[in-house]
N, C-alpha and C. Protein backbone atom coordinates (compact mmCIF):
# COMPACT_ATOMS: atom_id res chain seq x y z
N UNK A 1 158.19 132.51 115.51
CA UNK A 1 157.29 131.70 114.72
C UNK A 1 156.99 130.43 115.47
N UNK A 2 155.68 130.09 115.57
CA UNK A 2 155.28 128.88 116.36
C UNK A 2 155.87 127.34 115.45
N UNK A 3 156.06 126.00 115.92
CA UNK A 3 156.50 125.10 115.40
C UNK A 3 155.10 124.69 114.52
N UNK A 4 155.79 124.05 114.20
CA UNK A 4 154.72 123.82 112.43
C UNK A 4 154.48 122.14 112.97
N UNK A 5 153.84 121.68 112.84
CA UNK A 5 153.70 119.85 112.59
C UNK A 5 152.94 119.77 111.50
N UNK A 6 154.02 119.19 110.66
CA UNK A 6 153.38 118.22 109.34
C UNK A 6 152.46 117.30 109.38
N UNK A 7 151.65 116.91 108.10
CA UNK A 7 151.12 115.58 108.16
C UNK A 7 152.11 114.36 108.78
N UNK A 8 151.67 113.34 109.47
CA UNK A 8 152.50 112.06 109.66
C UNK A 8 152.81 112.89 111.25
N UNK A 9 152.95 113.90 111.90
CA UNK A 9 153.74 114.39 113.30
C UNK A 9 154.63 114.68 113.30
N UNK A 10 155.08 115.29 111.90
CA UNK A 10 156.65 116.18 111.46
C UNK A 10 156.42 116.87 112.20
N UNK A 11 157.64 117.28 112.77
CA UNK A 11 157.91 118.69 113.54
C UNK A 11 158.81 119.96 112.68
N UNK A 12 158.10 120.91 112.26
CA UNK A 12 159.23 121.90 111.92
C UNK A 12 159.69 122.95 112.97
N UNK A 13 160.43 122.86 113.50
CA UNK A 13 160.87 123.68 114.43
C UNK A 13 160.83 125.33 113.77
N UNK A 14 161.05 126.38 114.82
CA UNK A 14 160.51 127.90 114.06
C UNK A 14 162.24 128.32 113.31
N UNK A 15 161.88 128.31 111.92
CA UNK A 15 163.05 128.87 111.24
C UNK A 15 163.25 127.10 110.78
N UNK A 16 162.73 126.41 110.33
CA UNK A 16 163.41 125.31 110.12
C UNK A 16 162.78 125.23 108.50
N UNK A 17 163.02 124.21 107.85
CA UNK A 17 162.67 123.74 106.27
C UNK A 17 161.59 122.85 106.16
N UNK A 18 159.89 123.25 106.00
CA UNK A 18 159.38 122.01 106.27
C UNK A 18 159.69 120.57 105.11
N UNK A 19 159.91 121.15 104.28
CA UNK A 19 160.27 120.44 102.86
C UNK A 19 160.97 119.30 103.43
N UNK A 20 162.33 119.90 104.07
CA UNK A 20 163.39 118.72 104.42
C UNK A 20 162.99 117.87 105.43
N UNK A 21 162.08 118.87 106.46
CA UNK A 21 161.31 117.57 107.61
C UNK A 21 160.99 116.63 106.99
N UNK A 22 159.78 116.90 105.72
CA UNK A 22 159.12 115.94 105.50
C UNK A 22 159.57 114.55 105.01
N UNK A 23 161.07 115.34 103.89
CA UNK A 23 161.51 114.09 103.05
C UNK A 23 162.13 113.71 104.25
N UNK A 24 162.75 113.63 105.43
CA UNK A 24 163.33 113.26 106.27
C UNK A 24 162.49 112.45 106.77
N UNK A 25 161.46 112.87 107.17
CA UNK A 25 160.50 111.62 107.91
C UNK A 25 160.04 110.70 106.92
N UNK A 26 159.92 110.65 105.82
CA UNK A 26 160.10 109.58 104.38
C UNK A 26 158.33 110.32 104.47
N UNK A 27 157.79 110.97 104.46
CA UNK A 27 156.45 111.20 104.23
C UNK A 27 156.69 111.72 102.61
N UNK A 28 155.19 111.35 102.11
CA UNK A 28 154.87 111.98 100.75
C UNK A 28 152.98 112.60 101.37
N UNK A 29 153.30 113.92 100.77
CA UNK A 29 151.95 114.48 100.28
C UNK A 29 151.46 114.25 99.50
N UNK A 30 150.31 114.20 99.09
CA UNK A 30 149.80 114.54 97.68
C UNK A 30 149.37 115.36 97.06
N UNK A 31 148.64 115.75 96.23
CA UNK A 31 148.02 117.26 96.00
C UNK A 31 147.29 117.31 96.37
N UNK A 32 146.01 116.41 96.95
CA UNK A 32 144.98 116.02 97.62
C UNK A 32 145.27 117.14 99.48
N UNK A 33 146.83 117.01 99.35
CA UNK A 33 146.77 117.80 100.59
C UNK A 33 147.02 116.75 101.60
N UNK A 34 146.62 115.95 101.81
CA UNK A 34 146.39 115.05 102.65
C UNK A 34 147.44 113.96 102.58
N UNK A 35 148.47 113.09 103.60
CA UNK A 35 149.77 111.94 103.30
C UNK A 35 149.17 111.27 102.18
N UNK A 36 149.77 110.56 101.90
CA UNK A 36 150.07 109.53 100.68
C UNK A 36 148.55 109.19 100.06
N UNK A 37 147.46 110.12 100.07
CA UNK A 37 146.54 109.72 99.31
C UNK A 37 146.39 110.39 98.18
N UNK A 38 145.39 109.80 96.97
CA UNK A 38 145.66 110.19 96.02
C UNK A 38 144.88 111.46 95.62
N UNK A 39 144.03 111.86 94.34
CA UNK A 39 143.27 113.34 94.05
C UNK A 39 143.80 114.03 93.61
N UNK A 40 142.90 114.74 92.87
CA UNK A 40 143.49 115.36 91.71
C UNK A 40 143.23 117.39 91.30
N UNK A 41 144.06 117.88 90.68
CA UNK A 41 143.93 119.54 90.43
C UNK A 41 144.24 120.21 92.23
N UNK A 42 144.66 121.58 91.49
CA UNK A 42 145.44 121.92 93.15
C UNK A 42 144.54 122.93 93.43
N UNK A 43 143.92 123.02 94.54
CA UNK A 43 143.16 124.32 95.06
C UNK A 43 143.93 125.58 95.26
N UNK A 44 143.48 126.62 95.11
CA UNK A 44 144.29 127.67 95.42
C UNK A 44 143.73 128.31 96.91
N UNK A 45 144.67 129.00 98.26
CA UNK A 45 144.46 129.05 98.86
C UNK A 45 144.83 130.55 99.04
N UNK A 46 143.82 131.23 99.57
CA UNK A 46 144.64 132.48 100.12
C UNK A 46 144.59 132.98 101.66
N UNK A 47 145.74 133.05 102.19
CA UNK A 47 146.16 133.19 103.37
C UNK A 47 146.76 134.66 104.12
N UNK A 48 145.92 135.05 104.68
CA UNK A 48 146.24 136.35 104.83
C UNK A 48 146.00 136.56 106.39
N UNK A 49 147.42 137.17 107.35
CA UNK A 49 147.72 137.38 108.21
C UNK A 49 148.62 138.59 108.36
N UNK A 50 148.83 139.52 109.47
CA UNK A 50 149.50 140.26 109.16
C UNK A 50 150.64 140.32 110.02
N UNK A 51 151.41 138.94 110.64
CA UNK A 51 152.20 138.37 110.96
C UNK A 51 153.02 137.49 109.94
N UNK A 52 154.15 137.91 109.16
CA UNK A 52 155.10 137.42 108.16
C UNK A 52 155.15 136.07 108.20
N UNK A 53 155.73 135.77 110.40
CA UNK A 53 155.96 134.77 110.21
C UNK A 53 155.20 133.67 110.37
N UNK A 54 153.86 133.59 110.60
CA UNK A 54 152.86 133.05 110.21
C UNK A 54 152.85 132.52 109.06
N UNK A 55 152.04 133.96 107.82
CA UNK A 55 152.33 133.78 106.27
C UNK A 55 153.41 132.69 105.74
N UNK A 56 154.30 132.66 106.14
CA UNK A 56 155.73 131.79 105.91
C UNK A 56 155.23 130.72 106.01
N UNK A 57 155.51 130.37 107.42
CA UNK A 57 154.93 129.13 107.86
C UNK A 57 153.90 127.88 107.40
N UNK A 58 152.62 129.24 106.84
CA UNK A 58 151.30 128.20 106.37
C UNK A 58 151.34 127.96 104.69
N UNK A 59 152.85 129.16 104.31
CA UNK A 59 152.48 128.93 102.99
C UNK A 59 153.59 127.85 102.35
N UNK A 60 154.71 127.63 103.43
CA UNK A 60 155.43 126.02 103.28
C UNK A 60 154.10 124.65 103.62
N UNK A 61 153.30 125.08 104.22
CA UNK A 61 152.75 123.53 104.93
C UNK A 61 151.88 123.91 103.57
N UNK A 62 151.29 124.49 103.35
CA UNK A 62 150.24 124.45 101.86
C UNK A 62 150.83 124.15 100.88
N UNK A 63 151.91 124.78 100.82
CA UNK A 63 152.85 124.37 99.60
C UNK A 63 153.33 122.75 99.01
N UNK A 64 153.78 122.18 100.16
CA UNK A 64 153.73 120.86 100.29
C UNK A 64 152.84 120.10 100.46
N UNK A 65 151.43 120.74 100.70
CA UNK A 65 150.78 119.92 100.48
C UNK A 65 149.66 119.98 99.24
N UNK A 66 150.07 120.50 98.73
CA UNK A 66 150.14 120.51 97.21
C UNK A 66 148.98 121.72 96.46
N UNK A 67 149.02 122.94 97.79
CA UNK A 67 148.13 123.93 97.11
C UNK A 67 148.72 125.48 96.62
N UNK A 68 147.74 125.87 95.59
CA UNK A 68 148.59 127.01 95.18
C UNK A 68 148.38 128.09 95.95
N UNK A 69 149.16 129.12 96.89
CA UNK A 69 149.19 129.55 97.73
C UNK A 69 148.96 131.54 97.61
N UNK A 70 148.33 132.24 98.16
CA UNK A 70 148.08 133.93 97.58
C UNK A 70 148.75 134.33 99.11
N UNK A 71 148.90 135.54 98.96
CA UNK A 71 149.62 135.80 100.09
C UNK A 71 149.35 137.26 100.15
N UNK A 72 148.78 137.66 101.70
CA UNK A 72 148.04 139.32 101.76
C UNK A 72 148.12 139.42 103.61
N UNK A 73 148.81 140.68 103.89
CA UNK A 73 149.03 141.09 104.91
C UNK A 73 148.24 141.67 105.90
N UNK A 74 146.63 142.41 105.19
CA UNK A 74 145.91 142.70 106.04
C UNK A 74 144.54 142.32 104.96
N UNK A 75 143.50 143.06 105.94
CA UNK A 75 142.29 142.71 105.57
C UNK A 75 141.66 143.29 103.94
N UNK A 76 142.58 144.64 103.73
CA UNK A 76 141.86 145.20 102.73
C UNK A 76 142.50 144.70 101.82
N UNK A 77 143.83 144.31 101.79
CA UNK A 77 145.06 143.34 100.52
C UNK A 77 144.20 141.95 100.37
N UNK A 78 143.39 141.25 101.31
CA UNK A 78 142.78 140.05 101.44
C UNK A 78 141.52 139.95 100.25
N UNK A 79 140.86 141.22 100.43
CA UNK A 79 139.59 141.57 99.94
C UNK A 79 139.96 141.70 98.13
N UNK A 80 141.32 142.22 97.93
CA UNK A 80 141.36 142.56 96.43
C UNK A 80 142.35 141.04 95.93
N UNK A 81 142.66 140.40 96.72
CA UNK A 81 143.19 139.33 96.30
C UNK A 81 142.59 138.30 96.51
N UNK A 82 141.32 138.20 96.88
CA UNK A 82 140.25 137.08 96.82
C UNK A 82 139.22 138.24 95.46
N UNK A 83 139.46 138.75 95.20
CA UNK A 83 138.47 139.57 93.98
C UNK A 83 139.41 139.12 92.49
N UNK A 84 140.59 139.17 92.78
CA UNK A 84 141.40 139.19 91.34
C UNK A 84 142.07 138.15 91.49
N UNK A 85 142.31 137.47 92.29
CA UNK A 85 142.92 135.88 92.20
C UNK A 85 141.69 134.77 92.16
N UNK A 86 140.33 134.86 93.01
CA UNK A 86 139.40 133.73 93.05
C UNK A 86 139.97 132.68 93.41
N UNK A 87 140.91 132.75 94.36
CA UNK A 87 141.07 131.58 95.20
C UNK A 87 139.70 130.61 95.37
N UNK A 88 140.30 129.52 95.77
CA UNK A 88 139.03 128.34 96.42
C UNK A 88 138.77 128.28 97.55
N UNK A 89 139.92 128.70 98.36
CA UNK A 89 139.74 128.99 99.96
C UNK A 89 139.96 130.25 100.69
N UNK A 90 139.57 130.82 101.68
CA UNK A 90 140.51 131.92 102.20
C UNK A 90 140.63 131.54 103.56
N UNK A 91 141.69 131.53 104.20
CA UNK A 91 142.61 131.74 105.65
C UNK A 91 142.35 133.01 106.27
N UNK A 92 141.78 133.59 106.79
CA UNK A 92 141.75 134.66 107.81
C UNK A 92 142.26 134.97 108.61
N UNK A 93 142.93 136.23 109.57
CA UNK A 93 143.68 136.22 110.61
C UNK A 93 142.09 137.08 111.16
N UNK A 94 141.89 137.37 111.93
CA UNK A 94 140.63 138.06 112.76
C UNK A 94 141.41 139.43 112.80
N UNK A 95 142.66 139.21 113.62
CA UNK A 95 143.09 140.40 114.50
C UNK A 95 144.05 141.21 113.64
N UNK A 96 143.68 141.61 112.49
CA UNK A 96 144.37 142.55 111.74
C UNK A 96 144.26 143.62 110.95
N UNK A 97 144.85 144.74 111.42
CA UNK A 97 145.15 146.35 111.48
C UNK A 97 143.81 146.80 110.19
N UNK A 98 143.78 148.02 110.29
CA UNK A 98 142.66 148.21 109.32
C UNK A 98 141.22 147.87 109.15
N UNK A 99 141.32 146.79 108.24
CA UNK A 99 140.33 146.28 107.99
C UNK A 99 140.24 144.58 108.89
N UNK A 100 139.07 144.34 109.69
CA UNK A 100 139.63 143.10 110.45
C UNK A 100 139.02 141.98 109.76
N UNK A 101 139.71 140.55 110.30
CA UNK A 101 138.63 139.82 109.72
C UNK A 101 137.61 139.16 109.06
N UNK A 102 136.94 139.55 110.31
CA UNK A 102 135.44 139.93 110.11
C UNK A 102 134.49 140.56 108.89
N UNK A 103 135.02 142.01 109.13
CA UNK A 103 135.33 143.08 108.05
C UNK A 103 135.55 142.36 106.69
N UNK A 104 136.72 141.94 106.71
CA UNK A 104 137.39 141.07 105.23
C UNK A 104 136.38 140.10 104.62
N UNK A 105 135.71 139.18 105.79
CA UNK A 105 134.67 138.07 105.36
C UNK A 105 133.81 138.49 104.82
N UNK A 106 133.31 139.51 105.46
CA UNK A 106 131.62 140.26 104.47
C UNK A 106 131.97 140.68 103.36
N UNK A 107 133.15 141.30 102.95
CA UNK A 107 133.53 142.14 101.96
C UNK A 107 133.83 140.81 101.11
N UNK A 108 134.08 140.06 101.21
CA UNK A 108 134.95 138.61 100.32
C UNK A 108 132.90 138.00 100.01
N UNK A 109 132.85 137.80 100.84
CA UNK A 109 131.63 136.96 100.94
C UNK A 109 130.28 138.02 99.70
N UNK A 110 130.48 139.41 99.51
CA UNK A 110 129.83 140.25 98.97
C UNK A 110 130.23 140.15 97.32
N UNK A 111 131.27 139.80 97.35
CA UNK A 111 132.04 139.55 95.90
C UNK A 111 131.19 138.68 94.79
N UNK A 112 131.35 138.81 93.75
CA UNK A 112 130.63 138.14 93.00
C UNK A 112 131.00 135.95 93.31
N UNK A 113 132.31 136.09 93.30
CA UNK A 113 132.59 134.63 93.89
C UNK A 113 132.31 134.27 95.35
N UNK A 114 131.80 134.98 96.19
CA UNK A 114 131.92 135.35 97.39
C UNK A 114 131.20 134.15 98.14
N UNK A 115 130.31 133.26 97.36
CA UNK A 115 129.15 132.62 98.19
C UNK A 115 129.98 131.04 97.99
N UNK A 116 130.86 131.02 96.86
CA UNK A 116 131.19 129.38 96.67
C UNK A 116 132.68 129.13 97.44
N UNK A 117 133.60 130.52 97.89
CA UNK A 117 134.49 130.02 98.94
C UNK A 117 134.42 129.96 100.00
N UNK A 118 135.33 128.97 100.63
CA UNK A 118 135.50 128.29 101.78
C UNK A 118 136.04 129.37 102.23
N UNK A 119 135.41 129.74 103.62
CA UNK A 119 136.61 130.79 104.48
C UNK A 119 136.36 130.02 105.54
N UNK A 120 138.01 130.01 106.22
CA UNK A 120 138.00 129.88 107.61
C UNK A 120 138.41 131.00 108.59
N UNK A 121 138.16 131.25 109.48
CA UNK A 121 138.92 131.89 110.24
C UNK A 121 140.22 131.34 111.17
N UNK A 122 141.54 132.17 111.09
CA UNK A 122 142.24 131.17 111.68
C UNK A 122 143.11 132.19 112.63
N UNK A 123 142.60 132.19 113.63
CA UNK A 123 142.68 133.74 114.88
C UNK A 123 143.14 132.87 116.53
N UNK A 124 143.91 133.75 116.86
CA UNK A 124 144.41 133.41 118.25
C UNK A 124 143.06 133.87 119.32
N UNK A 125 142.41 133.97 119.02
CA UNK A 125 141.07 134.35 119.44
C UNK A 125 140.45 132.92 119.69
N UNK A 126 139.59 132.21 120.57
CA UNK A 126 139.09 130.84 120.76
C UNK A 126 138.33 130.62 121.90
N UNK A 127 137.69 131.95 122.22
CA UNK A 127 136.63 131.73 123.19
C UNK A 127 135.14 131.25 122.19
N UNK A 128 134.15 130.66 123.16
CA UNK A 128 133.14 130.32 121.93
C UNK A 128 132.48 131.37 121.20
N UNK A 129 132.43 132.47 122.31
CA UNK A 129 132.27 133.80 121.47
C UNK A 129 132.63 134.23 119.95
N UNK A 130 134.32 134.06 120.28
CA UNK A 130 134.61 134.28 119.65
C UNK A 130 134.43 133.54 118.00
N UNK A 131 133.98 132.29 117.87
CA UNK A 131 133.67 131.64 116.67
C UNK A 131 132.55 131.66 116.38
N UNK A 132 131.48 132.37 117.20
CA UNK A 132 130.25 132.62 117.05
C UNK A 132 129.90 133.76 116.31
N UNK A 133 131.08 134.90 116.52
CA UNK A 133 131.44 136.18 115.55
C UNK A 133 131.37 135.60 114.54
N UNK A 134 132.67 134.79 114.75
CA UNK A 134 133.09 134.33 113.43
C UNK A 134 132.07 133.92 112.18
N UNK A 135 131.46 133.07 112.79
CA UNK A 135 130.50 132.36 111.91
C UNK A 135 129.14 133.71 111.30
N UNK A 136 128.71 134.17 112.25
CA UNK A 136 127.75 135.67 111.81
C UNK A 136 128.62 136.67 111.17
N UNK A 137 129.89 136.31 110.92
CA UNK A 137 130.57 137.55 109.88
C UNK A 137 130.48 136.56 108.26
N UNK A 138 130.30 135.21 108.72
CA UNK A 138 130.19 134.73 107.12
C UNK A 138 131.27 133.34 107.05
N UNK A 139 132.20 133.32 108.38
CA UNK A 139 133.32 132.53 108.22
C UNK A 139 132.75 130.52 108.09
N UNK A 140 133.13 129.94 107.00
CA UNK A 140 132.85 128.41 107.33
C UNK A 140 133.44 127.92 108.47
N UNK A 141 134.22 128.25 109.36
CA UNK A 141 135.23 127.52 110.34
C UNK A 141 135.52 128.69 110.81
N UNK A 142 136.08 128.20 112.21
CA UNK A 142 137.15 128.77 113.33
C UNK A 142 137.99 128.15 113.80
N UNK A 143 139.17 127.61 113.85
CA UNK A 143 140.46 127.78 114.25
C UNK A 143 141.21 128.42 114.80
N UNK A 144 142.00 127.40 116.26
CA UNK A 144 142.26 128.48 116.55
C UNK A 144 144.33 128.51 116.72
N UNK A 145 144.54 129.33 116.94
CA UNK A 145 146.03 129.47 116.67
C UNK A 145 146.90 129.21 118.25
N UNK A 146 147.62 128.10 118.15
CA UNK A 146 148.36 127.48 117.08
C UNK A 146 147.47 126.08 116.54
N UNK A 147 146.85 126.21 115.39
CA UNK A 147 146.87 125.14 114.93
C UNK A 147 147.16 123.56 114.07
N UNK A 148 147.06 122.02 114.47
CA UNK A 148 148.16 121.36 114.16
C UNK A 148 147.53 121.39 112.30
N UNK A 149 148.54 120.54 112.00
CA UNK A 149 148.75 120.90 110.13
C UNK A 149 147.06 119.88 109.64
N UNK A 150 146.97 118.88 110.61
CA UNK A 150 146.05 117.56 110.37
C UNK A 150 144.60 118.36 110.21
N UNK A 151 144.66 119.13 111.66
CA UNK A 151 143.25 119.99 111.68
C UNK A 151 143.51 120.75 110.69
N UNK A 152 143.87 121.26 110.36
CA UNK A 152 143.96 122.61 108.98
C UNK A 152 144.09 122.15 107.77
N UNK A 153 144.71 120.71 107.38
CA UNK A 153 144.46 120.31 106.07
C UNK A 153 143.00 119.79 106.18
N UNK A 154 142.25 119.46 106.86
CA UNK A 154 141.30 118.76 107.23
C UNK A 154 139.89 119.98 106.94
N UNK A 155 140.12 120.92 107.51
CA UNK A 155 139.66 121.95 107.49
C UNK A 155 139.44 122.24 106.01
N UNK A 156 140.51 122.82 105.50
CA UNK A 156 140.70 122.96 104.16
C UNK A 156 139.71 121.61 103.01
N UNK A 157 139.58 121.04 103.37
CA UNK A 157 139.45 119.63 102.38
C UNK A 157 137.83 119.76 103.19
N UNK A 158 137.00 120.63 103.82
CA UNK A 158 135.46 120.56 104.50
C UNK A 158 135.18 119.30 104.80
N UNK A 159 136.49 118.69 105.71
CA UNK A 159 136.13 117.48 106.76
C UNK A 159 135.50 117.90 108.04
């Protein structure tokens, strides 16, 4: 599992607690997502990779930062859990088994909620090509992996 950095330049090392980083570094989140600012109601996020320890990873840094978190292993689990959850955001992995991506974005994006969520793509993939897919499959963003927590809450929040 790649190291995690918190808001503020927490470091969670791979296998570590980001929770305890954070109170350790005296940081506060908010629900806003973002350090010590304020905002209000929690977005729900769904994050779907088909790497565990990924999933883990993004769903402690979301967690703490104050969003409600869905959790789906490949593209076609992505597609029925952005249909029956209506998340506010979706997380993408590109490179996963089945159904990819890509694949997942049109199918999400086809949904009756499909046009008012945020998708990013968030793929070890980062040639410009490659976000140029991205974007003609439907994705709001590309990211690329490993990315830090600042860009991805940032992301999340359509800074």
């Amino acid at each position: 599992m790649p190291e995690l950095d918190l808001p503020g330049g927490t470091a969670v090392p791979p296998g570590g607690d980001a929770a305890q980083c954070v109170a350790a570094a005296g940081q506060s989140v908010s629900s806003s997502g973002l350090p010590g600012g304020g905002g209000g109601g929690q977005s729900s996020v769904l994050v779907a990779d088909d790497n565990d320890d990924v999933v883990q990873a993004l769903t402690m840094l979301l967690e703490i930062s104050g969003f409600d978190v869905i959790k789906a292993y490949d593209g076609l689990e992505a597609v029925a859990a952005a249909e029956r959850e209506q998340p506010d955001i979706v997380l993408l992995d590109i490179g996963m088994p089945g159904l990819d991506g890509h694949a997942a974005c049109r199918r999400i994006r086809a949904l009756p909620q499909g046009g008012r969520l945020r998708i990013i793509a968030l793929s070890g993939w980062g040639q410009d090509s490659d976000a140029r897919r991205s974007t003609e499959a439907g994705f709001d963003g590309h990211l690329v992996k490993p990315v830090e927590s600042a860009e991805l809450l940032r992301a999340l929040h359509g800074a």
